[in-house]
Every structure is written in structure tokens, then in C-alpha cells.
Protein backbone atom coordinates (compact mmCIF):
# COMPACT_ATOMS: atom_id res chain seq x y z
CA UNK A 1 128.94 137.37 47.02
CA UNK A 2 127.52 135.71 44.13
CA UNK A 3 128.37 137.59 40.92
CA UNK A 4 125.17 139.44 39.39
CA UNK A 5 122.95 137.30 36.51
CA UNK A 6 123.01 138.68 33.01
CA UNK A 7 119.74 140.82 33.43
CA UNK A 8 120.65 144.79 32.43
CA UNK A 9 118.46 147.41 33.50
CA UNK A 10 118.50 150.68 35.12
CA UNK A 11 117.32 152.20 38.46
CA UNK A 12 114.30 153.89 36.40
CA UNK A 13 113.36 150.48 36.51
CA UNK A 14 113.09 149.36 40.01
CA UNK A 15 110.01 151.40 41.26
CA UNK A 16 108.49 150.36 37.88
CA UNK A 17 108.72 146.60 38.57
CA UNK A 18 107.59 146.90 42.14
CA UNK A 19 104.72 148.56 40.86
CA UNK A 20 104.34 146.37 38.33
CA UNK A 21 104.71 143.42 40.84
CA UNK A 22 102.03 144.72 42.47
CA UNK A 23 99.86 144.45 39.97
CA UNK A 24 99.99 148.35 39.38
CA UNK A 25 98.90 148.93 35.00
CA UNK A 26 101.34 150.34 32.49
CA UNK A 27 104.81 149.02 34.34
CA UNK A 28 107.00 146.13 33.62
CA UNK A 29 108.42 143.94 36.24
CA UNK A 30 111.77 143.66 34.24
CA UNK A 31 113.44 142.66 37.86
CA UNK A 32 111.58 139.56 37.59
CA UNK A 33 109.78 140.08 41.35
CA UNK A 34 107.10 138.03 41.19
CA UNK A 35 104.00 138.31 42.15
CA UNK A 36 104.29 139.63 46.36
CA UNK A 37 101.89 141.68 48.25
CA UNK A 38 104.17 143.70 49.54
CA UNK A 39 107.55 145.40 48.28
CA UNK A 40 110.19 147.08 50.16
CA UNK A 41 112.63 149.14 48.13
CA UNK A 42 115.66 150.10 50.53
CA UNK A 43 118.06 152.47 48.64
CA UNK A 44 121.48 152.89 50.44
CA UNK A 45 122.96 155.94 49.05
CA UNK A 46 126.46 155.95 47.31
CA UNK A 47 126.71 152.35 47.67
CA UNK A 48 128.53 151.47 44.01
CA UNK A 49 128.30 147.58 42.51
CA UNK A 50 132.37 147.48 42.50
CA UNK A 51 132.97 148.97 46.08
CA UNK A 52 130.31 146.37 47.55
CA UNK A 53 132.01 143.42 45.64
CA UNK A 54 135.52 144.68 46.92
CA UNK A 55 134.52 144.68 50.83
CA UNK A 56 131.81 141.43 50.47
CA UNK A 57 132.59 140.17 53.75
CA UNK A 58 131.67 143.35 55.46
CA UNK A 59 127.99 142.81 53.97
CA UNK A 60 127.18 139.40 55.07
CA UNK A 61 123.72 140.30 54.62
CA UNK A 62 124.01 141.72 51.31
CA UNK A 63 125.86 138.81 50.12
CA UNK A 64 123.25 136.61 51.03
CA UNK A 65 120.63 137.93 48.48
CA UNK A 66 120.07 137.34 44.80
CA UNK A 67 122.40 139.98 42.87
CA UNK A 68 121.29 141.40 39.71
CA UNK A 69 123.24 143.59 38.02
CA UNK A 70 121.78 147.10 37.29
CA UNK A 71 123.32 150.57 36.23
CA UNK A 72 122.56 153.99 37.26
CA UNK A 73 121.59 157.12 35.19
CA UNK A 74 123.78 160.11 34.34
CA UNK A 75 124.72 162.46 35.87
CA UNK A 76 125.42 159.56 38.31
CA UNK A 77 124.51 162.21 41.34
CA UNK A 78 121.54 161.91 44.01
CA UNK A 79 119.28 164.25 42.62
CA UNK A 80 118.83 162.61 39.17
CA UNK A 81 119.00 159.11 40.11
CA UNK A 82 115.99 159.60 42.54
CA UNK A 83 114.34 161.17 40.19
CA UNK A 84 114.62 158.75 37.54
CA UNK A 85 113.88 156.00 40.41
CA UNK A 86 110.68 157.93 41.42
CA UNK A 87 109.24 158.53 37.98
CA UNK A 88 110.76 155.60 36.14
CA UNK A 89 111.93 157.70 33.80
CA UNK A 90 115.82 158.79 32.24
CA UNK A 91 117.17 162.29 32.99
CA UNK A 92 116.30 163.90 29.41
CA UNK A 93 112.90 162.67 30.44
CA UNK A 94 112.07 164.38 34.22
CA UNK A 95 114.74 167.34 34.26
CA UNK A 96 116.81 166.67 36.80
CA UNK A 97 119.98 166.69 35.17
CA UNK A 98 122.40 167.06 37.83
CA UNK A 99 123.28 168.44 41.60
CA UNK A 100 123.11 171.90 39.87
CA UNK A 101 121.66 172.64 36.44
CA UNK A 102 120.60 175.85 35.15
CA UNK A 103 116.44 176.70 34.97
CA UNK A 104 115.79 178.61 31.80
CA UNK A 105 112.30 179.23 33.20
CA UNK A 106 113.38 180.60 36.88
CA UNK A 107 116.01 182.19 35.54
CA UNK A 108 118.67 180.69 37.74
CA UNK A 109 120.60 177.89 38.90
CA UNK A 110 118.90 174.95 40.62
CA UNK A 111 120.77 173.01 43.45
CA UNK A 112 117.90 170.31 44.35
CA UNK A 113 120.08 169.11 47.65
CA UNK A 114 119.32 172.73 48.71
CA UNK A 115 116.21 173.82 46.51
CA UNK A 116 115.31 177.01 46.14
CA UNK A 117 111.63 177.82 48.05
CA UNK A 118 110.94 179.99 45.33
CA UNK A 119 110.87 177.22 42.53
CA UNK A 120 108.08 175.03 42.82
CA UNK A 121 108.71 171.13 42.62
CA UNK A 122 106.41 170.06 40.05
CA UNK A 123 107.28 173.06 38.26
CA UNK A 124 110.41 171.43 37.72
CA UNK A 125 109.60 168.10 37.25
CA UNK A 126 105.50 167.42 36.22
CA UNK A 127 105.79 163.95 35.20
CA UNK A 128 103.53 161.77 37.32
CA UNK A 129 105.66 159.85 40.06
CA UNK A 130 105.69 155.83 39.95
CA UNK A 131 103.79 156.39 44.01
CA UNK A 132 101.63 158.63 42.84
CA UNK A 133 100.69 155.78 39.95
CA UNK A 134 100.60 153.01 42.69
CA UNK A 135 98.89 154.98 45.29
CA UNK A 136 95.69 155.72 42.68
CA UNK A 137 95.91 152.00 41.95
CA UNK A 138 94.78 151.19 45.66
CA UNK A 139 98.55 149.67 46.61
CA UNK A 140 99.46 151.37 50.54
CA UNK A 141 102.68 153.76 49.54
CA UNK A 142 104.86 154.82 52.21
CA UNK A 143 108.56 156.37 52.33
CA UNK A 144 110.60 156.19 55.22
CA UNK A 145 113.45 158.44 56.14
CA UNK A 146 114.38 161.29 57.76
CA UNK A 147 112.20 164.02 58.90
CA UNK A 148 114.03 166.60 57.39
CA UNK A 149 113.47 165.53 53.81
CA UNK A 150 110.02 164.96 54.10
CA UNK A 151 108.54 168.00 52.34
CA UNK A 152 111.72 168.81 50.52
CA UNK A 153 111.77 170.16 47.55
CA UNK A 154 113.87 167.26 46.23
CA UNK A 155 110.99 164.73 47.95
CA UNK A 156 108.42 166.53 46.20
CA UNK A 157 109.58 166.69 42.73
CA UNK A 158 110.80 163.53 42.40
CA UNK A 159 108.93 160.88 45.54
CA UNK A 160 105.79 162.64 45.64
CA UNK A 161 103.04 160.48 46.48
CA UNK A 162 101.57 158.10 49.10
CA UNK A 163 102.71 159.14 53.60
CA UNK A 164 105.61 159.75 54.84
CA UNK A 165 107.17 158.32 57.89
CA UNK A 166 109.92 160.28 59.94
CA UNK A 167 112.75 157.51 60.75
CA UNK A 168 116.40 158.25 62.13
CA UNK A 169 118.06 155.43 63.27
CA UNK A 170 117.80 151.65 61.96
CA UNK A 171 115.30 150.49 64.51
CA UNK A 172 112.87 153.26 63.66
CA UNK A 173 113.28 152.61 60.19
CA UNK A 174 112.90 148.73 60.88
CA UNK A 175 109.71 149.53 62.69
CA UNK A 176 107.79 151.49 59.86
CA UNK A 177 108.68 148.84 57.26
CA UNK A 178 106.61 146.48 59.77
CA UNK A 179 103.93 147.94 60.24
CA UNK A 180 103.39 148.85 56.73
CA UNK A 181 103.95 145.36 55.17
CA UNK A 182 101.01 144.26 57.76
CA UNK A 183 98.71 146.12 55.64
CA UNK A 184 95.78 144.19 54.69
CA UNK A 185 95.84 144.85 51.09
CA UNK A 186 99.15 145.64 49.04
CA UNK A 187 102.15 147.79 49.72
CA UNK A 188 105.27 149.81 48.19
CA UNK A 189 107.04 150.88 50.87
CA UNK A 190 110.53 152.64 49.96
CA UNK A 191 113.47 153.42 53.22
CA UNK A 192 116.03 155.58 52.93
CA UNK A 193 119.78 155.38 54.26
CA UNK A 194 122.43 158.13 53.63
CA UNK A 195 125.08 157.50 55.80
CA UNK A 196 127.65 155.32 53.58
CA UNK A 197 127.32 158.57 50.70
CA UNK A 198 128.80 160.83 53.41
CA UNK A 199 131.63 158.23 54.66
CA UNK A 200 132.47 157.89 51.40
CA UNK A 201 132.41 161.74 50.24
CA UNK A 202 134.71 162.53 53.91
CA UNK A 203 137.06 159.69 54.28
CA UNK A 204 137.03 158.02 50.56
CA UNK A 205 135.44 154.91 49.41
CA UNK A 206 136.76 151.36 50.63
CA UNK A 207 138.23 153.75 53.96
CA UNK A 208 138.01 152.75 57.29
CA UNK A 209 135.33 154.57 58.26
CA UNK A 210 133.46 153.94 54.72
CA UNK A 211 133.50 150.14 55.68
CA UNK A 212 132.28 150.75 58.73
CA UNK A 213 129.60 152.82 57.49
CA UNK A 214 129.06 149.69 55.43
CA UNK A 215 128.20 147.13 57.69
CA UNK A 216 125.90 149.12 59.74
CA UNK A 217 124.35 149.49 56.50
CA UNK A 218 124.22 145.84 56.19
CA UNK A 219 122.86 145.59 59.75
CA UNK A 220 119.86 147.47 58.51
CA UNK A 221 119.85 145.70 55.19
CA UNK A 222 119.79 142.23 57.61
CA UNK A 223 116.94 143.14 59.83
CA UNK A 224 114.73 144.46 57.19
CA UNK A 225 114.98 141.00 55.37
CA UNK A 226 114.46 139.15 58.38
CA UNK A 227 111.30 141.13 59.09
CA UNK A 228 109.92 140.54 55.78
CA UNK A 229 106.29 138.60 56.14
CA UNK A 230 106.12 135.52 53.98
CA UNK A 231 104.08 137.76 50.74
CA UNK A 232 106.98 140.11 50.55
CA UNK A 233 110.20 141.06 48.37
CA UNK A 234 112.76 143.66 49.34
CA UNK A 235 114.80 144.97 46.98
CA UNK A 236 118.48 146.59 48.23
CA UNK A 237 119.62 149.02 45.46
CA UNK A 238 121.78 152.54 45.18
CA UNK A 239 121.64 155.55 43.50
CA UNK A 240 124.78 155.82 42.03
CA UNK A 241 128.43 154.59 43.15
CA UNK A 242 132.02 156.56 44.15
CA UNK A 243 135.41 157.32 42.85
CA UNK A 244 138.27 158.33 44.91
CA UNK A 245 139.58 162.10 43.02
CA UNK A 246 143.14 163.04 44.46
CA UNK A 247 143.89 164.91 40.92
CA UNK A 248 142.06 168.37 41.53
CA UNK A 249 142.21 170.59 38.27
CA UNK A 250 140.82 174.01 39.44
CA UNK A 251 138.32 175.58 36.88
CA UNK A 252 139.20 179.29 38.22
CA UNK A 253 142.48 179.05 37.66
CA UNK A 254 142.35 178.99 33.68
CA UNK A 255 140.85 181.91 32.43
CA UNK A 256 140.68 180.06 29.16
CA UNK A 257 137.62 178.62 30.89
CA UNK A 258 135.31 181.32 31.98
CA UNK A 259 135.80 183.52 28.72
CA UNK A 260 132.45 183.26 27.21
CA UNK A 261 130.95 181.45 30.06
CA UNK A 262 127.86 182.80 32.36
CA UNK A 263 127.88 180.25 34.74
CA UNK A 264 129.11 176.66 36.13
CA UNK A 265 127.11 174.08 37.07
CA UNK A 266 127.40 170.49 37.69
CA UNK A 267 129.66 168.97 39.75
CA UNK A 268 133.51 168.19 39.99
CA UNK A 269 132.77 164.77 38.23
CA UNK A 270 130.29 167.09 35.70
CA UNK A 271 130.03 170.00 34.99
CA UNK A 272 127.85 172.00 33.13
CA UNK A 273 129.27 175.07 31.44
CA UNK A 274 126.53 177.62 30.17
CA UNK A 275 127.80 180.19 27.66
CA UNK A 276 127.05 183.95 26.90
CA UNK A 277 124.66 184.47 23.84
CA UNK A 278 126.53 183.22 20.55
CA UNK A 279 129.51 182.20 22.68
CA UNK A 280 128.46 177.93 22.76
CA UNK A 281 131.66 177.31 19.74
CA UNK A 282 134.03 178.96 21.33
CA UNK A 283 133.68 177.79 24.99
CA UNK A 284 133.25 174.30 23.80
CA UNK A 285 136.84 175.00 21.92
CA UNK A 286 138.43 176.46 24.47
CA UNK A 287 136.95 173.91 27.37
CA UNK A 288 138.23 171.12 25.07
CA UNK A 289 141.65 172.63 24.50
CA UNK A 290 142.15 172.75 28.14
CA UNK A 291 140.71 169.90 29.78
CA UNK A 292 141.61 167.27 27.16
CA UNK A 293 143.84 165.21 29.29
CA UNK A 294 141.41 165.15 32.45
CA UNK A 295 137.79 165.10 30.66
CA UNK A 296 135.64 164.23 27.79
CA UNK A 297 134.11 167.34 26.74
CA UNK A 298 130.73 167.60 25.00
CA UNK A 299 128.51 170.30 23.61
CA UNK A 300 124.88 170.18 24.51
CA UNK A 301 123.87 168.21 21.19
CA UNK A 302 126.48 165.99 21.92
CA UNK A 303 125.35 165.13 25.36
CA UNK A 304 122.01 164.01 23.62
CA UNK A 305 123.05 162.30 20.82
CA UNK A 306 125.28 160.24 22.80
CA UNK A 307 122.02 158.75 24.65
CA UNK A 308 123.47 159.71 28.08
CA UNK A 309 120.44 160.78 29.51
CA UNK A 310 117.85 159.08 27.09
CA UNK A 311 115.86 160.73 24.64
CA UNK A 312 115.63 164.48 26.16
CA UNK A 313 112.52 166.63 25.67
CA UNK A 314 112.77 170.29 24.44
CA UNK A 315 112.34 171.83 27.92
CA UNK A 316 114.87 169.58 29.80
CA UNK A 317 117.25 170.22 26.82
CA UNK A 318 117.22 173.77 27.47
CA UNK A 319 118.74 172.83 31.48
CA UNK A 320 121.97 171.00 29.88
CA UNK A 321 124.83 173.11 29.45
CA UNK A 322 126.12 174.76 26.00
CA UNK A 323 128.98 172.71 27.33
CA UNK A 324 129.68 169.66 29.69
CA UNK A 325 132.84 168.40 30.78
CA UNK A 326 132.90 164.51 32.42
CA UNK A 327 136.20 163.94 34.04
CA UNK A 328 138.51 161.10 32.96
CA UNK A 329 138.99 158.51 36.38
CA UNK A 330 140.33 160.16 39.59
CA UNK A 331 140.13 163.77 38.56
CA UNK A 332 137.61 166.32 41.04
CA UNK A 333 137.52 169.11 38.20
CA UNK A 334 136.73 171.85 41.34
CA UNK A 335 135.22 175.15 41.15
CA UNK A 336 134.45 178.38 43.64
CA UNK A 337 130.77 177.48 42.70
CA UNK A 338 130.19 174.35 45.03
CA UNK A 339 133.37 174.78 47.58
CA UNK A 340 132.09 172.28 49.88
CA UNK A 341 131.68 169.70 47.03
CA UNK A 342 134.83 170.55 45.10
CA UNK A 343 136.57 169.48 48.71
CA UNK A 344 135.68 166.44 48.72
CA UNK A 345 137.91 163.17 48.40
CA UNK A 346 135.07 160.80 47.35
CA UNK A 347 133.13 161.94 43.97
CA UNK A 348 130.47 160.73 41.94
CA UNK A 349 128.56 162.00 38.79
CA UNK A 350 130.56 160.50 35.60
CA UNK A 351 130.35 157.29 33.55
CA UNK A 352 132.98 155.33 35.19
CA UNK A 353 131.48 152.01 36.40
CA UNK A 354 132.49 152.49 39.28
CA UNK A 355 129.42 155.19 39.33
CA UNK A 356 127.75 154.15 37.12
CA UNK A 357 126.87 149.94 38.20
CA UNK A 358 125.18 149.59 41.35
CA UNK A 359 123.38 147.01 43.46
CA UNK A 360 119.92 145.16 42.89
CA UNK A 361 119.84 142.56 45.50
CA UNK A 362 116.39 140.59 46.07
CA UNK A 363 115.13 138.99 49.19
CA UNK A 364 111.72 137.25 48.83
CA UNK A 365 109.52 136.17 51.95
CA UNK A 366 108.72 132.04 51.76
CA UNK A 367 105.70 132.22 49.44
CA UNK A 368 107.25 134.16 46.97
CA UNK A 369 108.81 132.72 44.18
CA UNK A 370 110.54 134.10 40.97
CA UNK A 371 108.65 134.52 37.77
CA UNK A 372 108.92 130.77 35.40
């Protein structure tokens, strides 16, 4: 695999560029696509920049493309990264600031893997979606996955816009992606694959059974680009990377932590830690007493001055915790409040680069070229 060029940006900015590609006003191509008909976006979750480099001759087919080298947002977990892919925007931005996170609106904790019927989508996250932006523009939208997530809530508040096509299995998925780059006019056509995330989450990244999931992952990766019609790019990116956490430091088991504290959120990579009323200096002392050696811990204004998660609008400031704790390499810091989570061997959600750099990788159809 050919190391990645020199070009930095983030996964807020690979919808953008297609759209921009595509002729779509008010983006930037900073991916440098060119000017193609029709864009394919395939994002393989959990698939991290350093884990793909280590196991390179499992993905002959990802090898094979032109790397760039991009980084994902933080929280480094599914839910924001999508929605910072879908709206082209950071975390402070659209709201999504985690795989739990409280609502100050609602009144409750959000989990958008498992979102709440009550708690309307765009309720949660209004910005306009990069589709929805392409789709008035006249470009053919279309996601591809399972038929499960179509009308989730997750979808809705942070893909919204353009069909939907149910796809299971590679060949399905292979199938929609042809028929909608034989549109006529222009497309943005964005597939789905989950299966290397859960490998990873089971068995541990770089594991048997995560390289396995790996090159079937490349299998899809290698038909899609061989399908591409001469007017077309596919780009092969990630949401955010994986860590390996055998150190397990148990939240419950310190009182120290839950004096002062109304709930946890987060994850075991980070977690958010909301305080009682007038409570947010003590539980921030206490939290960093205790955790020192196994996480960075930040109050709420620290989170946002530290640029984390961009500039950060009032309302999505409110959803960050008086508290958040990012664990130091290797450490799951687990909790009663996500059991099935806290379980886990493979982890994501801190600033490691192993979760936070992730793939770009570019395949162009004959008659496109790159920009210069």
C-alpha cells in the first residue's frame, strides 16, 4: 500500500467534495475528485488508517487505490462521524456528540444506535444534510444498506435525503451502485458495510476473524471499483478506527466517581459525566483525582476550547458533559450504563490515531482525471 499524500482533511469533508465534484454550490472538493458524473462513497465501518496499513496484503483491492490521508471527528464513535459525514459539518456543529449524550431539551439520555421514537431526528440535528443539498441541486442521491436502518432515527438525523435502497449482502449492494451510476444525469450514491466494526468490537482488531472480515470487505471494495462506468470516482473511507482495551477500570466501583454525578454517558473510550446542579468543580476534581493514570479528564469548557469538536454552538454545548473523561491507550473505562459496550475487547471513541486516522482511497473510471 502506497503511503497516503500530504493532503489533511476530515470525514466532514468527503460528502462535501463529492458534492462539490458534482458540481453541487457552496462545497469544496478539498479531495481533489475531479470533475465525474457520478460518485460512489463506500464507508466500511471501523476500518482505522493504521489497522489497514498493518494487514495491506489482505486488501489487495484497497491497496490498489490512491491513499489520502484523512482523520476522523471526536468522539471517534459511529453516530458522530456519520453525522459529521452527512452534514459536512464537526460535532459542536450538528449535536451528535457521542454513542450516548445527554438531551437538555428531551430531558434524557440519547443513544442514536438505539434512538428513542419519542425524540424526533431533526429535532436533534436541523442542519441541512450534504443529500438533501445535492438532491435540490438535480444530482440522483441514493444510500445503500441495510433495510433495517433505513428510516432509523440515526438515518434520519444525520443521511436524510435522496432513496434508499435495501442491500444485505455484497452482490446486492454491487447491484444498486450499478444501476444508479447508469443514471442519465449525475449521481451521489453512498453504500454501507458494517461487518469489520463488529469483528473488530468481538474478536479485537488485527484478529483472525477481524482479517477475515477484512478481505471480504475488500472483495466488495474490488467489485465496486471494477463496476465503476468510465465518468465515475469511488471513494473507500471509515468512520472512525479501533483500539484493543484489555485494562478495564470500572466506573461503579469508585464511589469517588458518582458523588455529584446524575448520569454517565459516553462510552468506555469517552465518557461523558453530567453533574448535579452546582456540583460541575467538584466532580471534575474528584474524576481527575481518580482517573489520572488511565484518562485525560476535561470539563465541558475544556472540551471546547481544546477544538475537539470544532467551534460548538450554544445548544450542542449544553449535550457535552460537566465532565468528560478520554482514556489514555488500551484502557475500556466500563460502566453498568452500556454493559454490552463496556464488554467489549475492541473500542473506539478517543484521540488515539489509531481512531482517530482513517482511510480515503480514490478509484476514478478512465475519463476521469485528477484536478491540475
Amino acid at each position: 500500500m502506497a503511503e497516503p499524500s500530504d493532503i489533511r482533511v476530515t470525514l466532514a469533508d468527503v460528502a462535501t467534495s463529492a458534492a462539490a465534484s458534482l458540481g453541487v454550490r457552496g462545497f469544496t472538493d478539498r479531495l481533489g475528485l475531479g470533475k465525474p458524473r457520478h460518485v460512489v462513497i463506500c464507508l466500511i465501518d471501523g476500518l482505522g488508517w493504521q489497522q489497514l496499513a498493518d494487514a495491506w496484503p489482505q486488501a489487495p483491492a484497497m491497496a490498489a487505490g490512491q491513499s489520502l490521508a484523512l482523520n476522523t471527528v471526536f468522539p471517534s464513535t459511529t453516530p458522530t462521524a456519520l453525522a459529521s459525514m452527512g452534514t459536512g459539518l464537526l460535532p459542536g456543529a450538528h449535536g451528535l456528540l457521542g454513542a450516548m449524550f445527554w438531551l437538555p431539551e428531551f430531558e434524557q439520555v440519547l443513544a442514536p444506535l438505539r434512538w428513542d421514537a419519542q425524540v424526533h431526528p431533526r429535532a436533534v440535528q436541523p442542519e441541512a444534510t450534504v443529500f438533501e443539498r445535492a438532491a435540490q441541486a438535480g444530482v440522483q442521491v441514493t444510500s445503500i444498506g441495510p433495510e433495517t436502518y433505513r428510516n432509523s432515527g440515526l438515518t434520519q438525523a444525520a443521511l436524510r435525503g435522496g432513496g434508499y435502497r435495501a442491500a444485505d449482502d455484497v452482490a446486492s449492494r454491487v447491484r444498486e451502485v450499478v444501476a444508479a451510476t447508469a443514471h442519465q444525469g449525475t449521481s451521489l450514491t453512498y453504500v454501507y458495510w458494517r461487518e469489520l466494526d463488529r469483528a473488530g468490537h468481538r474478536h479485537g482488531a488485527g484478529s483472525d476473524q477481524w482479517q477475515a472480515a477484512l478481505r471480504r470487505a475488500d472483495g466488495l471494495v474490488a467489485r465496486l471499483a471494477e463496476s465503476l462506468p468510465a465518468d465515475a470516482v469511488l471513494v473507500v473511507t471509515s468512520d472512525h478506527g479501533m483500539v484493543n482495551c484489555p485494562v478495564r477500570v470500572d466506573l461503579d466501583a469508585d464511589p469517588s466517581l458518582g458523588a455529584g454525578v446524575r448520569c454517565v454517558a459516553g462510552e468506555p473510550r469517552a465518557r461523558h459525566a453530567y453533574a448535579e446542579d452546582g456540583q460541575a468543580g467538584q466532580v471534575a476534581a474528584r474524576w481527575r483525582e481518580a482517573l489520572d493514570s488511565v484518562a485525560r479528564v476535561l470539563t465541558r469548557d475544556e472540551v471546547i476550547d481544546s477544538g475537539l469538536i470544532g467551534p460548538a454552538s450554544d445548544w450542542a454545548a449544553e449535550r457535552i458533559g460537566d465532565v468528560m473523561a478520554i482514556a489514555h491507550p488500551s484502557v475500556a473505562l466500563v460502566s453498568s450504563v452500556d454493559p454490552r459496550a463496556s464488554g467489549l475487547l475492541g473500542q473506539h471513541g478517543g484521540i488515539t490515531p489509531q481512531e482517530m486516522q482513517i482511510p480515503g482511497i480514490v478509484y476514478r473510471g478512465s475519463a476521469v482525471s485528477s484536478p491540475g
